[in-house]
Protein backbone atom coordinates (compact mmCIF):
# COMPACT_ATOMS: atom_id res chain seq x y z
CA UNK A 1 4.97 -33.68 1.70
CA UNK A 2 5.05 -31.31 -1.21
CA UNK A 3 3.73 -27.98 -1.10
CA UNK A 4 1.93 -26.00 -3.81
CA UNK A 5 4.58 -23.33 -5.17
CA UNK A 6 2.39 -20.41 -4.67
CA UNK A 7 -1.73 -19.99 -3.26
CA UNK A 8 -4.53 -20.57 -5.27
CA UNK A 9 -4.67 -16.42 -5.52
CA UNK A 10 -1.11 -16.50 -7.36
CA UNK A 11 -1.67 -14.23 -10.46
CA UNK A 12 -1.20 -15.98 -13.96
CA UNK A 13 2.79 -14.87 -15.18
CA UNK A 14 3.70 -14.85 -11.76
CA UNK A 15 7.32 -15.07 -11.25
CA UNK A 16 7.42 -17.80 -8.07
CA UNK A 17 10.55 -19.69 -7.54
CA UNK A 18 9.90 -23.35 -8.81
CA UNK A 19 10.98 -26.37 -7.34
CA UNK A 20 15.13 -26.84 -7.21
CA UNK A 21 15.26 -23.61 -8.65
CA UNK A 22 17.96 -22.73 -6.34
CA UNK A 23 19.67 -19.85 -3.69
CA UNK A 24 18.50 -17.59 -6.52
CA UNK A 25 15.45 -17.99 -6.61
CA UNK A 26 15.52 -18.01 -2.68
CA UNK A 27 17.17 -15.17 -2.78
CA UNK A 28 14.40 -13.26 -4.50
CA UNK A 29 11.76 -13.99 -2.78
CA UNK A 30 14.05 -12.69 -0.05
CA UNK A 31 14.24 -9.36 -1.36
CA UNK A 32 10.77 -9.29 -2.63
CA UNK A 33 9.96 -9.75 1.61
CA UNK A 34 12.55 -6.91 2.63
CA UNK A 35 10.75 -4.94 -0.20
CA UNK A 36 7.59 -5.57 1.40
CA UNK A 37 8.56 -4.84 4.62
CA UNK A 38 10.33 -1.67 3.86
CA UNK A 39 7.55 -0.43 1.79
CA UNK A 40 5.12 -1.15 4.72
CA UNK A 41 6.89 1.07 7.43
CA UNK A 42 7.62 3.93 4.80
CA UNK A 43 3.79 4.22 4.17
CA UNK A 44 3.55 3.76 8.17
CA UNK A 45 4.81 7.37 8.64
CA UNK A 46 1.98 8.72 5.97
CA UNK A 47 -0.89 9.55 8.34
CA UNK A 48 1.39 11.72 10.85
CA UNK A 49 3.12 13.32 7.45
CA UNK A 50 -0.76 13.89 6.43
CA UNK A 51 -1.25 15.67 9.66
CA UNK A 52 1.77 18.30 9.53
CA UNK A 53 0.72 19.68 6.57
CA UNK A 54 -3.08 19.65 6.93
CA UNK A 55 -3.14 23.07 8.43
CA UNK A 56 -1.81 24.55 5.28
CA UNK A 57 -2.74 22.56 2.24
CA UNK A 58 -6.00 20.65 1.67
CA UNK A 59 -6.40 17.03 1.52
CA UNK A 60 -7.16 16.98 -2.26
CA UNK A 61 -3.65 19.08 -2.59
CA UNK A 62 -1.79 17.27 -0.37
CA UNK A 63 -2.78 14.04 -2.53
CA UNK A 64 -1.74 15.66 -5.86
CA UNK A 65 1.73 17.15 -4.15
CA UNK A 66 2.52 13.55 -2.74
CA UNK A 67 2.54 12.13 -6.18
CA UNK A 68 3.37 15.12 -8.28
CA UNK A 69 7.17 15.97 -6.08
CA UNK A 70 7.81 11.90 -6.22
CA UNK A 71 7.68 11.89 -10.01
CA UNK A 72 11.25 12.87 -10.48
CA UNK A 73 12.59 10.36 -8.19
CA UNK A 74 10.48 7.88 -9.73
CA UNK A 75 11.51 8.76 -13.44
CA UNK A 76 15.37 8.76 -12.76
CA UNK A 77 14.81 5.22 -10.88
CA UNK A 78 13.06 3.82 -14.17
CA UNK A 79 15.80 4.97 -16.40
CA UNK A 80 18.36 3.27 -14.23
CA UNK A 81 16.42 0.52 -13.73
CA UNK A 82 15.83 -0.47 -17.50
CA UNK A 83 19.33 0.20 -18.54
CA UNK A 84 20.49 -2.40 -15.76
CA UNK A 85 17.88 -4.93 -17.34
CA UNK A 86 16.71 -4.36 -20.69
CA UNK A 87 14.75 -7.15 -21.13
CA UNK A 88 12.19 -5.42 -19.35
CA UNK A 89 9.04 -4.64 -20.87
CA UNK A 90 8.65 -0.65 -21.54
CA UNK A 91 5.06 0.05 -23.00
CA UNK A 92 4.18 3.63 -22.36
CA UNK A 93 0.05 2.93 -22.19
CA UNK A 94 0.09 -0.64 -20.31
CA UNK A 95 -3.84 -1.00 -19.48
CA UNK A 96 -2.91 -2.15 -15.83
CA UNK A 97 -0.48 0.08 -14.82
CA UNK A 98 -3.08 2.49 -15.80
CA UNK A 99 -5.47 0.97 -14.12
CA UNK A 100 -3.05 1.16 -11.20
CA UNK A 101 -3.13 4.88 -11.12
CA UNK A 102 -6.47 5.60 -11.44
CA UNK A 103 -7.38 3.69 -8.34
CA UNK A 104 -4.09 4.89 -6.52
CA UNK A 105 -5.81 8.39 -7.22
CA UNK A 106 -9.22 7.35 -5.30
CA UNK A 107 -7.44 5.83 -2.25
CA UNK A 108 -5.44 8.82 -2.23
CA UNK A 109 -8.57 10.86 -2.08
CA UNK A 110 -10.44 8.81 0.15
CA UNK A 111 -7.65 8.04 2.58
CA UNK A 112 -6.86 11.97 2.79
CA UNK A 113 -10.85 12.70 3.75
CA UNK A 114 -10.58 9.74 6.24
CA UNK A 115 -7.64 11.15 7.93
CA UNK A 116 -9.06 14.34 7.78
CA UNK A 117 -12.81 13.43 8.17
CA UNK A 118 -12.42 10.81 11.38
CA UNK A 119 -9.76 9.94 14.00
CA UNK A 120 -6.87 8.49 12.51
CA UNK A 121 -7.43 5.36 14.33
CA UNK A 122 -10.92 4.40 12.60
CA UNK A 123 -9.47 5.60 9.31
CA UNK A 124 -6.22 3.26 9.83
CA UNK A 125 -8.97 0.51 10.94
CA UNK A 126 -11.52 0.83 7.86
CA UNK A 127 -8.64 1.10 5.30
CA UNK A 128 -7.13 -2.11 7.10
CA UNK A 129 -9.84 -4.35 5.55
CA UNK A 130 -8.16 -3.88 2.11
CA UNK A 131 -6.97 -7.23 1.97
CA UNK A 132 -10.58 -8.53 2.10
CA UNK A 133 -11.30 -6.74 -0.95
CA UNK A 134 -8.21 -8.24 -2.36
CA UNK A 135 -9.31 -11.85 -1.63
CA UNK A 136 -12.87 -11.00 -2.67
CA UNK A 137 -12.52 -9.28 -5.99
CA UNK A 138 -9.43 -12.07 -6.74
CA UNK A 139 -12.15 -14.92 -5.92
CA UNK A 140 -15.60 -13.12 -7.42
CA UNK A 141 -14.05 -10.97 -10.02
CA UNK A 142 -11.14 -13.50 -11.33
CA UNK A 143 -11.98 -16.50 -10.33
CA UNK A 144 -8.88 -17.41 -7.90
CA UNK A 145 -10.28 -19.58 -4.97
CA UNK A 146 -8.16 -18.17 -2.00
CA UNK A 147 -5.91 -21.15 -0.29
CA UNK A 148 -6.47 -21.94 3.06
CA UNK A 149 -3.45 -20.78 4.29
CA UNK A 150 -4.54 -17.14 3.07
CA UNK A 151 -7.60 -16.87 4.76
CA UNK A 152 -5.92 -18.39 7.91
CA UNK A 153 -3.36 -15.40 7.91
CA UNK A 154 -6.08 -13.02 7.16
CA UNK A 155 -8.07 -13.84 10.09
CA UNK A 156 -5.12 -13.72 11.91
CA UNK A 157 -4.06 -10.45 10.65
CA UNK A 158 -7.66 -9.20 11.19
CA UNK A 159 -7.69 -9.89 14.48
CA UNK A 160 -4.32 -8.23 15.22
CA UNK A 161 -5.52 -5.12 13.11
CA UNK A 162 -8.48 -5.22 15.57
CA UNK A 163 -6.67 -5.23 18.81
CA UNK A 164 -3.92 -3.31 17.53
CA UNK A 165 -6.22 -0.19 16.49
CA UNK A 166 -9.39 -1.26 17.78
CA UNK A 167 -9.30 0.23 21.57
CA UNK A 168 -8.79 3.40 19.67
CA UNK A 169 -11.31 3.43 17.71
CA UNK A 170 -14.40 6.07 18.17
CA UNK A 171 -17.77 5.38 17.43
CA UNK A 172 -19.37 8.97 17.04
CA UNK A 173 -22.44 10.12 14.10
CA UNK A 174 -20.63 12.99 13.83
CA UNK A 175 -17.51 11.03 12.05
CA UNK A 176 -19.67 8.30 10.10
CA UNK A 177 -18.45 10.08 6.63
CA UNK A 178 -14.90 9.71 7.62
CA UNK A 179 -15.11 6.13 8.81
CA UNK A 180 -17.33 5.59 5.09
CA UNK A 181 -14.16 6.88 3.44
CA UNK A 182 -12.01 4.81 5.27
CA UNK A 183 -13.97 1.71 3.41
CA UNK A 184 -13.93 3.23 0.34
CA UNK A 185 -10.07 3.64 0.28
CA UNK A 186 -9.83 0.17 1.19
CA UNK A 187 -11.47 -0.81 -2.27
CA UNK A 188 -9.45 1.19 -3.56
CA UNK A 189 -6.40 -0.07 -2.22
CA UNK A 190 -7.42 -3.37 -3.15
CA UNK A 191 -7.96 -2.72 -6.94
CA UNK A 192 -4.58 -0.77 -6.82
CA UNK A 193 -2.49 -4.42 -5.56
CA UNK A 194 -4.68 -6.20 -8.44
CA UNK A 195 -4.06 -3.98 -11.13
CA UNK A 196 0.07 -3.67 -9.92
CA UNK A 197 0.25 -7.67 -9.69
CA UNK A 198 -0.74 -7.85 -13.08
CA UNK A 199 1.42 -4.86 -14.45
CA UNK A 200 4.18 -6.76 -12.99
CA UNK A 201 3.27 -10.15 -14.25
CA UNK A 202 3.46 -8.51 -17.90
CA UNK A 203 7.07 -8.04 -17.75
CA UNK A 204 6.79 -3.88 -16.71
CA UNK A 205 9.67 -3.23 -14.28
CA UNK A 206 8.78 -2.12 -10.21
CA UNK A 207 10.00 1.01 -11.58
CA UNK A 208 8.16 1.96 -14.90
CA UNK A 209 4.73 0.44 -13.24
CA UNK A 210 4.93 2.99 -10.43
CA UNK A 211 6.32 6.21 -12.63
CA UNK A 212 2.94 5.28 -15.08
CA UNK A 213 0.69 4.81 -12.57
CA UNK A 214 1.69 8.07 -10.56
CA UNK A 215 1.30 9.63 -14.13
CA UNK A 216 -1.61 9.06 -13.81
CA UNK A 217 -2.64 9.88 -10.38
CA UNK A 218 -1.69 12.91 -10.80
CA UNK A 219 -3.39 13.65 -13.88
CA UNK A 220 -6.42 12.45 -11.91
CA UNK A 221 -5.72 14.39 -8.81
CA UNK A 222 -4.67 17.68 -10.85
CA UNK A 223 -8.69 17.88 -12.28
CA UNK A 224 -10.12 16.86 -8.46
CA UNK A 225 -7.86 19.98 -6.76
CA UNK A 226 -8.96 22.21 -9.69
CA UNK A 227 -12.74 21.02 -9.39
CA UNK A 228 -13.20 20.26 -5.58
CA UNK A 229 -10.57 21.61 -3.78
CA UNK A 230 -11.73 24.54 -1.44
CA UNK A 231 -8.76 25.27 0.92
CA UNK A 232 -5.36 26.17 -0.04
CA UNK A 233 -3.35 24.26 -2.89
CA UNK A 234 0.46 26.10 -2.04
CA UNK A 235 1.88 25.49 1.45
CA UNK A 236 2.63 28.52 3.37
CA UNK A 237 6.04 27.48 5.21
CA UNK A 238 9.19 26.03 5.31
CA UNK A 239 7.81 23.39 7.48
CA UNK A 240 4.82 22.44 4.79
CA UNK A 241 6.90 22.24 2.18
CA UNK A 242 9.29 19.83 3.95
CA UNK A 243 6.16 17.56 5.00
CA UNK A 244 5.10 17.50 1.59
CA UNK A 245 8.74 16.52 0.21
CA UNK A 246 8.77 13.56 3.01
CA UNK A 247 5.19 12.86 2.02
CA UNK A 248 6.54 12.33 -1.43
CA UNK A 249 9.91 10.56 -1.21
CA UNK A 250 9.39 8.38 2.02
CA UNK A 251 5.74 7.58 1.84
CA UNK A 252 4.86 7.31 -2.25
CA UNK A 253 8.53 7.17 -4.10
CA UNK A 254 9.58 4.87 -1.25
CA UNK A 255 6.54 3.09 -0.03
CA UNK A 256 4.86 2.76 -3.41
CA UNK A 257 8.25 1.38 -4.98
CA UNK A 258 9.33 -0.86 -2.25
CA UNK A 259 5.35 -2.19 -2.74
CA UNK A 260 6.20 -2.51 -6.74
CA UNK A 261 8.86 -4.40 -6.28
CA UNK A 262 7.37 -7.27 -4.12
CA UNK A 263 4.46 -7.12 -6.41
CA UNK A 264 6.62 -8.51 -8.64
CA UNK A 265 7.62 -11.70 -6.75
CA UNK A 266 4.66 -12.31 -4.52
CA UNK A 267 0.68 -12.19 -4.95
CA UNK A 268 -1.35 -9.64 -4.20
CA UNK A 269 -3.76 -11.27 -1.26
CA UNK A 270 -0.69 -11.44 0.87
CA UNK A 271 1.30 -8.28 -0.21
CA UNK A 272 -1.98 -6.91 0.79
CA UNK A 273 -1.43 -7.49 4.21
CA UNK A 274 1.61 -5.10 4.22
CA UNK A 275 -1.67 -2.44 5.38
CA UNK A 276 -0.95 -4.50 8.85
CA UNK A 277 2.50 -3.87 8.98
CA UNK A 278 1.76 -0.58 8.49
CA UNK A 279 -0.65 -0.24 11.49
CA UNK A 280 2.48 -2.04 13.25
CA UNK A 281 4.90 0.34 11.93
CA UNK A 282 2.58 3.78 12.64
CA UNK A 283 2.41 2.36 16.98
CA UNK A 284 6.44 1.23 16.83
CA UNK A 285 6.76 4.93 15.08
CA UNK A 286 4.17 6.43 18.13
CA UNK A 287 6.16 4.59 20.90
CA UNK A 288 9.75 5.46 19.48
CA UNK A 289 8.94 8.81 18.67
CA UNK A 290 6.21 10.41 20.03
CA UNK A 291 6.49 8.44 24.14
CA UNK A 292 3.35 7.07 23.37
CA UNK A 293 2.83 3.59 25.29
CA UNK A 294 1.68 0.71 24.02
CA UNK A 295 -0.69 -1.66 25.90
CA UNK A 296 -0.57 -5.51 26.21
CA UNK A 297 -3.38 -5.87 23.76
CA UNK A 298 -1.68 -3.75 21.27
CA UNK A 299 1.29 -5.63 21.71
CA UNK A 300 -0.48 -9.40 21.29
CA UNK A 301 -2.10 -7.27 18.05
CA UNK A 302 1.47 -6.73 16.60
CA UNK A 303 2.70 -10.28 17.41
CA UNK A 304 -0.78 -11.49 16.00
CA UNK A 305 -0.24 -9.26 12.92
CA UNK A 306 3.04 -11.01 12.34
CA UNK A 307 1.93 -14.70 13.18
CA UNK A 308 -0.85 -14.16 10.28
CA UNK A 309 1.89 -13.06 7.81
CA UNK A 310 4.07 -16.06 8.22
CA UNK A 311 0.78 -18.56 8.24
CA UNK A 312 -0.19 -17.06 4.62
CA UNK A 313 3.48 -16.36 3.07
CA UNK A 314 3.89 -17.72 -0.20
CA UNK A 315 5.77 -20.98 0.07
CA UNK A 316 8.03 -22.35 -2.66
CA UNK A 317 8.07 -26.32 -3.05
């Protein structure tokens, strides 16, 4: 039987591989699943990069130096990129991709406080309902009735999330503020994947939608630190600094990019589930690195996580 070539919550321009169009097109969506992958364990490592450098910059600095130190790395890739493939679209203003940064810059904030504000498993669970913001401001806002399929994996993913992060998760008065930010980065986060999808369904390259958006973030983040910031903007050591470089390269140039790129290929309701993968990614990262065990619901969570991904991937006819 024949299969619709992408879910009901495909954005319009999106580049989906049509039927018999071939080991190209295959191979893209390929890539655009590495990409997504890849980005999902390089923003993984954010929360314990977060955490070295807290004791020496503030989370509203830490923010603006995440963005700010990836903007060279970003630039250079956008040059190369657009000389390899000039028919690329290179408007300096594109309304999403501004878009795009200005809501990158109140995650940013809002994930930072969370960290900061609760334990870092609540924060990791309230930001992972980001893909029901996706699916809700796609269907309300835009009008794209999610397929089934989507809302199969997102249950799916939801529940994984749940027993992934959930035993870890702290209900205390003292920390409602942090878990409220934790919500309010998922909206966030779930305007940033619209506002990218549709940068990238304009013809902008993975490259110049990122550089422009970061722009912007920082622009945003630059007044917040100068207005709200009340600990210390400079970090004080070798070892800050070097957090702060990781913080940039791995988890924004990297993570962001990587996210960019399957943006390009693959709609935003499932890329938005890469926040589960990164849940995934942060325990491997614990178990790997840091000794830390990992029980057999955590373990069903991951494999739950990953079931949910392949019931709402994209499918080509």
């Amino acid at each position: 039987m024949s299969r619709p070539s992408l879910p009901d919550l495909a954005a319009p321009g999106s580049r989906a591989a049509p039927q018999g169009a071939g080991p190209a097109a295959a191979e893209g969506m390929g890539l655009a699943f590495a990409a997504l992958f890849l980005g999902a364990v390089a923003m993984g490592v954010s929360p314990v990069l977060v955490r070295v450098v807290s004791p020496e910059v503030g989370p509203f600095a830490s923010a603006f130096w995440r963005v700010v130190l990836a903007l060279p790395a970003l630039y250079a890739w956008m040059r190369i990129e657009e000389a390899a493939r000039p028919h690329l679209v290179r408007a300096a203003f594109a309304p999403a991709a501004l878009l795009a940064g200005l809501a990158f810059a109140g995650d940013l904030v809002f994930w930072h406080r969370a960290i900061l504000g609760t334990t870092v498993a609540n924060a990791t669970f309230f930001a992972t309902t980001a893909p029901v913001f996706v699916v809700l401001f796609a269907w309300v806002g835009l009008g794209r009735r999610p397929a089934a399929r989507t809302l199969a994996g997102l249950g799916l993913c939801l529940a994984g999330g749940a027993a992934l992060i959930g035993q870890s998760v702290q209900v205390d008065p003292a920390r409602l503020a942090g878990d409220r930010d934790g919500v309010v980065t998922a909206v966030f986060f779930a305007l940033y994947f619209l506002a990218v999808e549709r940068a990238r369904a304009r013809g902008l390259g993975a490259a110049r939608v990122t550089f422009v958006a970061s722009c912007v973030t920082a622009l945003a983040l630059l007044g917040i630190v100068l207005a709200a910031e009340t600990r210390s903007v400079l970090p004080q050591t070798a070892t800050g600094l070097a957090g702060l470089v990781a913080l940039a390269l791995l988890s924004h140039a990297g993570g962001q990019g990587l996210l960019s790129v399957a943006l390009g290929r693959l709609p935003a309701a499932f890329s938005s589930l890469v926040i589960f993968l990164e849940a995934v990614a942060a325990a491997a990262l614990g178990w790997l690195v840091l000794g830390e065990a990992l029980s057999l619901p955590q373990a069903l969570g991951g494999a739950l996580i990953f079931l949910g991904i392949a019931v709402a991937r994209p499918r080509r006819r």
